[in-house]
C-alpha atoms as a PDB file:
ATOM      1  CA  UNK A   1       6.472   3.423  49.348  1.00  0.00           C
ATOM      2  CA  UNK A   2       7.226   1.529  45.704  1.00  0.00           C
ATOM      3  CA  UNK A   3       7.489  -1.919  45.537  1.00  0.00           C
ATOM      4  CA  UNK A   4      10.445  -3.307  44.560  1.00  0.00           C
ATOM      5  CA  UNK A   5       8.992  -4.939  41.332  1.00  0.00           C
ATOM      6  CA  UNK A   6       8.209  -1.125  40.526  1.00  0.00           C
ATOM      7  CA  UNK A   7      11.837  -0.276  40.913  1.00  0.00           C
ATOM      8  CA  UNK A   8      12.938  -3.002  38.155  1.00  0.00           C
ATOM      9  CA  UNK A   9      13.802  -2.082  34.318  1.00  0.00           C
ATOM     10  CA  UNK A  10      12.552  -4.097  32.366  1.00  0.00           C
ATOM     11  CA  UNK A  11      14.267  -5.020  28.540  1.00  0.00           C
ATOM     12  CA  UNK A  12      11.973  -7.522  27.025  1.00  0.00           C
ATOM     13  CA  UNK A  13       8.191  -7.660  27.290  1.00  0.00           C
ATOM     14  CA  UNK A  14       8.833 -11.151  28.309  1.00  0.00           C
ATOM     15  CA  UNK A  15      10.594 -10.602  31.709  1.00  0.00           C
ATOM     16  CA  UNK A  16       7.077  -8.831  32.674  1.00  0.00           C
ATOM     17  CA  UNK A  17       5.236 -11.343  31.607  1.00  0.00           C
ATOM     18  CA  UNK A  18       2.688 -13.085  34.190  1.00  0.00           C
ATOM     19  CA  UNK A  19       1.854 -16.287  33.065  1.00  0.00           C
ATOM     20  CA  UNK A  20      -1.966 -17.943  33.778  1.00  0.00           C
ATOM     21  CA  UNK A  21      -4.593 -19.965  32.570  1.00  0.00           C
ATOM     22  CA  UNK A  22      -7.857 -18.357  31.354  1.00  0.00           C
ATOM     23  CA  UNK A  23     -11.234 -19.724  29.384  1.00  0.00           C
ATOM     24  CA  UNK A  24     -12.830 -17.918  26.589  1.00  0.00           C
ATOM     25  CA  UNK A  25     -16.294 -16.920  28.375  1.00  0.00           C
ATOM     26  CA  UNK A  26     -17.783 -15.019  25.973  1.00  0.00           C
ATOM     27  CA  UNK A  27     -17.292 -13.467  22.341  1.00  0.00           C
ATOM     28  CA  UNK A  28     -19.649 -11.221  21.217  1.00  0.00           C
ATOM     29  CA  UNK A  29     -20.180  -7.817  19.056  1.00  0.00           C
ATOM     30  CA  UNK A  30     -20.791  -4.532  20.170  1.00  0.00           C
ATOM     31  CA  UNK A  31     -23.442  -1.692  18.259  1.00  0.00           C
ATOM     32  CA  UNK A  32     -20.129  -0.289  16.842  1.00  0.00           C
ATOM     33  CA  UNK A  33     -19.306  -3.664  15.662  1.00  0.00           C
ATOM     34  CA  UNK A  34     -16.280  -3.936  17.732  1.00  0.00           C
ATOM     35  CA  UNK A  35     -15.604  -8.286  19.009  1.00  0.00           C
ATOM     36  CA  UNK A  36     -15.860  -8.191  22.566  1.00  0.00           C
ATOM     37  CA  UNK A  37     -14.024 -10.870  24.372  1.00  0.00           C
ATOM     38  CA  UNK A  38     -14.572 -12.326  27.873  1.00  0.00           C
ATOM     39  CA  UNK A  39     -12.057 -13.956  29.475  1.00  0.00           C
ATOM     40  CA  UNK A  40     -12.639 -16.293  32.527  1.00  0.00           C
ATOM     41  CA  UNK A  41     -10.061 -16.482  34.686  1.00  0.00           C
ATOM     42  CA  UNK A  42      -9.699 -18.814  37.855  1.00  0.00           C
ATOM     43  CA  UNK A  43      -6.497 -18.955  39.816  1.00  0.00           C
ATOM     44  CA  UNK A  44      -5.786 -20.734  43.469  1.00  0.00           C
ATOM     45  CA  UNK A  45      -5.271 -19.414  46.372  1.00  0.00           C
ATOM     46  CA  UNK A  46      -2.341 -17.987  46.910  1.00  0.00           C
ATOM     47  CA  UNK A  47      -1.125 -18.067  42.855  1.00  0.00           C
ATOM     48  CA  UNK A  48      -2.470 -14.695  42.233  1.00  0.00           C
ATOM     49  CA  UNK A  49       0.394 -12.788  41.066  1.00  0.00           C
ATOM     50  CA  UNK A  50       1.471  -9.609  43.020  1.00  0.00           C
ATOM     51  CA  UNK A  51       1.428  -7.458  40.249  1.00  0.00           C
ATOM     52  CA  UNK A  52      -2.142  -8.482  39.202  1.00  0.00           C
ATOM     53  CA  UNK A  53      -3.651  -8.609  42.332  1.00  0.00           C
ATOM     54  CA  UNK A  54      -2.272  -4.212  43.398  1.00  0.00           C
ATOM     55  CA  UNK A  55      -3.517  -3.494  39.709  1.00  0.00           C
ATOM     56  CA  UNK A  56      -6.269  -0.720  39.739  1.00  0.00           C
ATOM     57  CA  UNK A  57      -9.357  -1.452  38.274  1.00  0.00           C
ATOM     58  CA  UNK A  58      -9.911  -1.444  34.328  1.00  0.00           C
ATOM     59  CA  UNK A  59      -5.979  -1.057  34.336  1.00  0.00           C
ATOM     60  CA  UNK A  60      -4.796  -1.965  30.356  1.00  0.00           C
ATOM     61  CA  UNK A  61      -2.843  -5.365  30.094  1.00  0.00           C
ATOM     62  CA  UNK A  62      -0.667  -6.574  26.808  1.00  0.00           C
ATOM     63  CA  UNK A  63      -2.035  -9.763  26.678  1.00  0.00           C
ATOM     64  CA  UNK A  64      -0.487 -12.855  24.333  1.00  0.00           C
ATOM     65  CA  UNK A  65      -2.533 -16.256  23.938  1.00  0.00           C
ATOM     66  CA  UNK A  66      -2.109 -19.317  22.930  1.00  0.00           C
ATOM     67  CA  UNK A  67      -4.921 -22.384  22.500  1.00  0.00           C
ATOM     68  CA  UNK A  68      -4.693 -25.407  25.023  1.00  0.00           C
ATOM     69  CA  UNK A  69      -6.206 -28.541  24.064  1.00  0.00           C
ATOM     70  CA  UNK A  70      -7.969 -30.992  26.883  1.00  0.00           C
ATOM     71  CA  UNK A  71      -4.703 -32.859  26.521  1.00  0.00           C
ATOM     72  CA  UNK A  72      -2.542 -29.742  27.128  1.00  0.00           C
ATOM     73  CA  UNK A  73      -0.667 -29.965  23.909  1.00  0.00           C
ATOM     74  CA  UNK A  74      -1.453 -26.657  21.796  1.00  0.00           C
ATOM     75  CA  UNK A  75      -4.100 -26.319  19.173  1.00  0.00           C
ATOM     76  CA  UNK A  76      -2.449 -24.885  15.936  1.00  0.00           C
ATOM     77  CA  UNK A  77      -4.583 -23.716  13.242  1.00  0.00           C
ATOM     78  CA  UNK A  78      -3.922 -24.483   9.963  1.00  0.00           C
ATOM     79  CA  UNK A  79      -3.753 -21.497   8.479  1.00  0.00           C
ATOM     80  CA  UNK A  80      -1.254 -20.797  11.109  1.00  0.00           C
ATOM     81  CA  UNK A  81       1.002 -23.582  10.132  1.00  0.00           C
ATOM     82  CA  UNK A  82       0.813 -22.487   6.513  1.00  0.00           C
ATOM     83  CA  UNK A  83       2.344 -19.021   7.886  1.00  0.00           C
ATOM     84  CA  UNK A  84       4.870 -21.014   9.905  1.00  0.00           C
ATOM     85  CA  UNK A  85       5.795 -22.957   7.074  1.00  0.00           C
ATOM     86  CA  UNK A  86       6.677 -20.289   4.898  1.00  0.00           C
ATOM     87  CA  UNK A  87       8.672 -18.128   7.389  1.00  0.00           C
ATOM     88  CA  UNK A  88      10.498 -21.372   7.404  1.00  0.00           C
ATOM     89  CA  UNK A  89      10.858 -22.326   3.987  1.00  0.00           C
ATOM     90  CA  UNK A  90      12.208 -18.102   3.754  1.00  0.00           C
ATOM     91  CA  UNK A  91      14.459 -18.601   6.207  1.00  0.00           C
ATOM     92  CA  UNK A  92      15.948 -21.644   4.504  1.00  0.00           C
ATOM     93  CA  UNK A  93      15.949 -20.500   0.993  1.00  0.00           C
ATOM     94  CA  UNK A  94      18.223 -17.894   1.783  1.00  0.00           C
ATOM     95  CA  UNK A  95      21.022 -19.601   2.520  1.00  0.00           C
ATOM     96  CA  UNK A  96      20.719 -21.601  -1.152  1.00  0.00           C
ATOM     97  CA  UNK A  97      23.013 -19.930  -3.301  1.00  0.00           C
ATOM     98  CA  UNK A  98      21.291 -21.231  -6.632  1.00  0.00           C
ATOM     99  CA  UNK A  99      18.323 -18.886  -5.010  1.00  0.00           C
ATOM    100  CA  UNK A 100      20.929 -16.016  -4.818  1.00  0.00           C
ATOM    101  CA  UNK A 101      21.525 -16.094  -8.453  1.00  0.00           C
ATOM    102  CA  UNK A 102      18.058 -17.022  -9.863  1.00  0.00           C
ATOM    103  CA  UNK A 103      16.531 -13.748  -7.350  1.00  0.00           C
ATOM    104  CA  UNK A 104      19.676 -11.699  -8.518  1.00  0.00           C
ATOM    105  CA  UNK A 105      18.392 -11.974 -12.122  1.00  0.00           C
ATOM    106  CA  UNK A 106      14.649 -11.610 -11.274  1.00  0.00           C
ATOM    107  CA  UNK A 107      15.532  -8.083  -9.857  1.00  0.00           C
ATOM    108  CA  UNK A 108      18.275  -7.064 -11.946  1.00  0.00           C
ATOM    109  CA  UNK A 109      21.631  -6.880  -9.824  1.00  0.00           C
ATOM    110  CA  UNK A 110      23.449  -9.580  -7.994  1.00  0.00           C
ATOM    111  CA  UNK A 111      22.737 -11.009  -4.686  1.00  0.00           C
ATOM    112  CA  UNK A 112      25.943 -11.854  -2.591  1.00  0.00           C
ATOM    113  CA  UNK A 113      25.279 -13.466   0.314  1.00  0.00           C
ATOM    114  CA  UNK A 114      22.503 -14.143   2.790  1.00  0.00           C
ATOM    115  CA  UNK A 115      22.049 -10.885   4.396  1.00  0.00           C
ATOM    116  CA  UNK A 116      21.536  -9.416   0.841  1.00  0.00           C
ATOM    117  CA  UNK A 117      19.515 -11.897  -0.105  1.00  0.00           C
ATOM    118  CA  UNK A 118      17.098 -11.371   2.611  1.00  0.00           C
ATOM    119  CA  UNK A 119      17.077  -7.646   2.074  1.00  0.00           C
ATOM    120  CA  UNK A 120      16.008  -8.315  -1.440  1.00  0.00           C
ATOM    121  CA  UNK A 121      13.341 -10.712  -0.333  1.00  0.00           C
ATOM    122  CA  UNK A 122      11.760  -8.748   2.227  1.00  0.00           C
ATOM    123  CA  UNK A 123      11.878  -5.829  -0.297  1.00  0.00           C
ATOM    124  CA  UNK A 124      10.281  -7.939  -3.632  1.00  0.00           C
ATOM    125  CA  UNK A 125       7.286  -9.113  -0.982  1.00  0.00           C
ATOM    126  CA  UNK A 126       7.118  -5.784   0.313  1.00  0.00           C
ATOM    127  CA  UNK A 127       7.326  -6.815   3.914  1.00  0.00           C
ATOM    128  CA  UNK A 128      10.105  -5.766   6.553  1.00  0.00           C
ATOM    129  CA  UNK A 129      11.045  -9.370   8.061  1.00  0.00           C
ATOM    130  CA  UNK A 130      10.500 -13.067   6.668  1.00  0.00           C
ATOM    131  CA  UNK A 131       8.200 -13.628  10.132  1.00  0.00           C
ATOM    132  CA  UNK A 132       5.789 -11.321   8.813  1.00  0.00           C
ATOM    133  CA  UNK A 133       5.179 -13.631   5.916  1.00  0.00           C
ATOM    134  CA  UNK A 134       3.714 -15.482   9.048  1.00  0.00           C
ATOM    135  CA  UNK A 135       0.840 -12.993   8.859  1.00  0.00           C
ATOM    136  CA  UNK A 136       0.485 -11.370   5.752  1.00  0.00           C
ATOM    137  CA  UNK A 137      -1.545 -13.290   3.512  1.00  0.00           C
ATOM    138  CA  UNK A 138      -0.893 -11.512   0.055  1.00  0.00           C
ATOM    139  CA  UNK A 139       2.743 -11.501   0.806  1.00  0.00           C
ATOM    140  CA  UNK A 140       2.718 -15.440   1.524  1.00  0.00           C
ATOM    141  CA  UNK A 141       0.797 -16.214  -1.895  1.00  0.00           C
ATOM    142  CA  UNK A 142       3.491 -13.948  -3.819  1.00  0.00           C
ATOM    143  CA  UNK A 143       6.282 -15.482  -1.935  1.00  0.00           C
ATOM    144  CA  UNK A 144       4.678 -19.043  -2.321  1.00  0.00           C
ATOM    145  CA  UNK A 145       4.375 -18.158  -6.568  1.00  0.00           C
ATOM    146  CA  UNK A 146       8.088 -17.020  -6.260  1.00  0.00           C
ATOM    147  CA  UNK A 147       9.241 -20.422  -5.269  1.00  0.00           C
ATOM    148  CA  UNK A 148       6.829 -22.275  -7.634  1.00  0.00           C
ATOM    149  CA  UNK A 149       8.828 -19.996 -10.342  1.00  0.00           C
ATOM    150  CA  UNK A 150      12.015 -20.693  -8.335  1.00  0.00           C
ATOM    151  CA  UNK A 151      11.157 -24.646  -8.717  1.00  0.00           C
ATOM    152  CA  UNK A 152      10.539 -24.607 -12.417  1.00  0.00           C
ATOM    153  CA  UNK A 153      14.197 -22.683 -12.826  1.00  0.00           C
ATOM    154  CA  UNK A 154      15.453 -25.648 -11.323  1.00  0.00           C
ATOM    155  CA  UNK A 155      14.281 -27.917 -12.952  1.00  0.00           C
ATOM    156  CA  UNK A 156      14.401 -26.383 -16.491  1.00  0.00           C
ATOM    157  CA  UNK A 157      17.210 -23.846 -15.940  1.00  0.00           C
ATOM    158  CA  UNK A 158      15.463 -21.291 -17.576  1.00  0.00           C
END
């Protein structure tokens, strides 16, 4: 007999999600150099979710985390900030219109619009989506030279 959470579709990763607290036990290398991380997990009684609990043994799990400080506010690295900041900051300077024109004559044909500008964006830093510059470190340091370029074209006009 399925259960009925079995039965369910699900769209977005996020509706499957099972949310829980867990404690980095161990982190460690292996001969092939692979990191090795131990999670510790402690739940209640009774909180164990049904899904978790009928999972076979050594059964694979997506897992997303996210670090908790004693005070339960998260802890944000700074280099993740940095990435934040500049999906941000790419985000915004599309919809500038002076950045329109000044990228439109960096790459040779006119930029109309936000869409377009985007497009030409993500296509100069060689990276599919602004959140990526989130990640990718050479594509944030050419994005972050474009706007120190971008900045002296302001103020100069040249």
């Amino acid at each position: 007999m399925r259960d009925h959470w079995e039965d369910q579709k699900m769209t977005d990763v996020r509706d499957a999600a099972i949310n829980f607290e867990a404690a980095l036990w161990k982190l460690g290398q292996n001969s092939k150099g692979d990191w090795i991380l131990q999670l510790h997990l402690r739940m209640p009684p009774g909180e164990l979710p049904e899904p978790l609990f009928r999972a076979p043994q050594q059964s694979r799990w997506g897992v997303a985390m996210v670090w908790i400080g004693d005070n339960e506010e998260l802890i944000v690295t700074p280099q993740q900030e940095v990435g934040a900041k500049a999906v941000q900051l790419a985000g915004i300077i599309c919809h500038d219109k002076d950045f329109h024109v000044w990228l439109g004559k960096e790459v040779g044909e006119p930029i109309f619009g936000e869409d377009e500008c985007r497009d030409t964006l993500c296509s100069v830093l060689g990276i599919t989506s602004r959140k990526d510059l989130k990640e990718d470190a050479e594509a944030r340091i050419q994005f972050d030279r474009m706007m120190d370029t971008y900045r002296m074209y302001r103020e100069t006009g040249t």
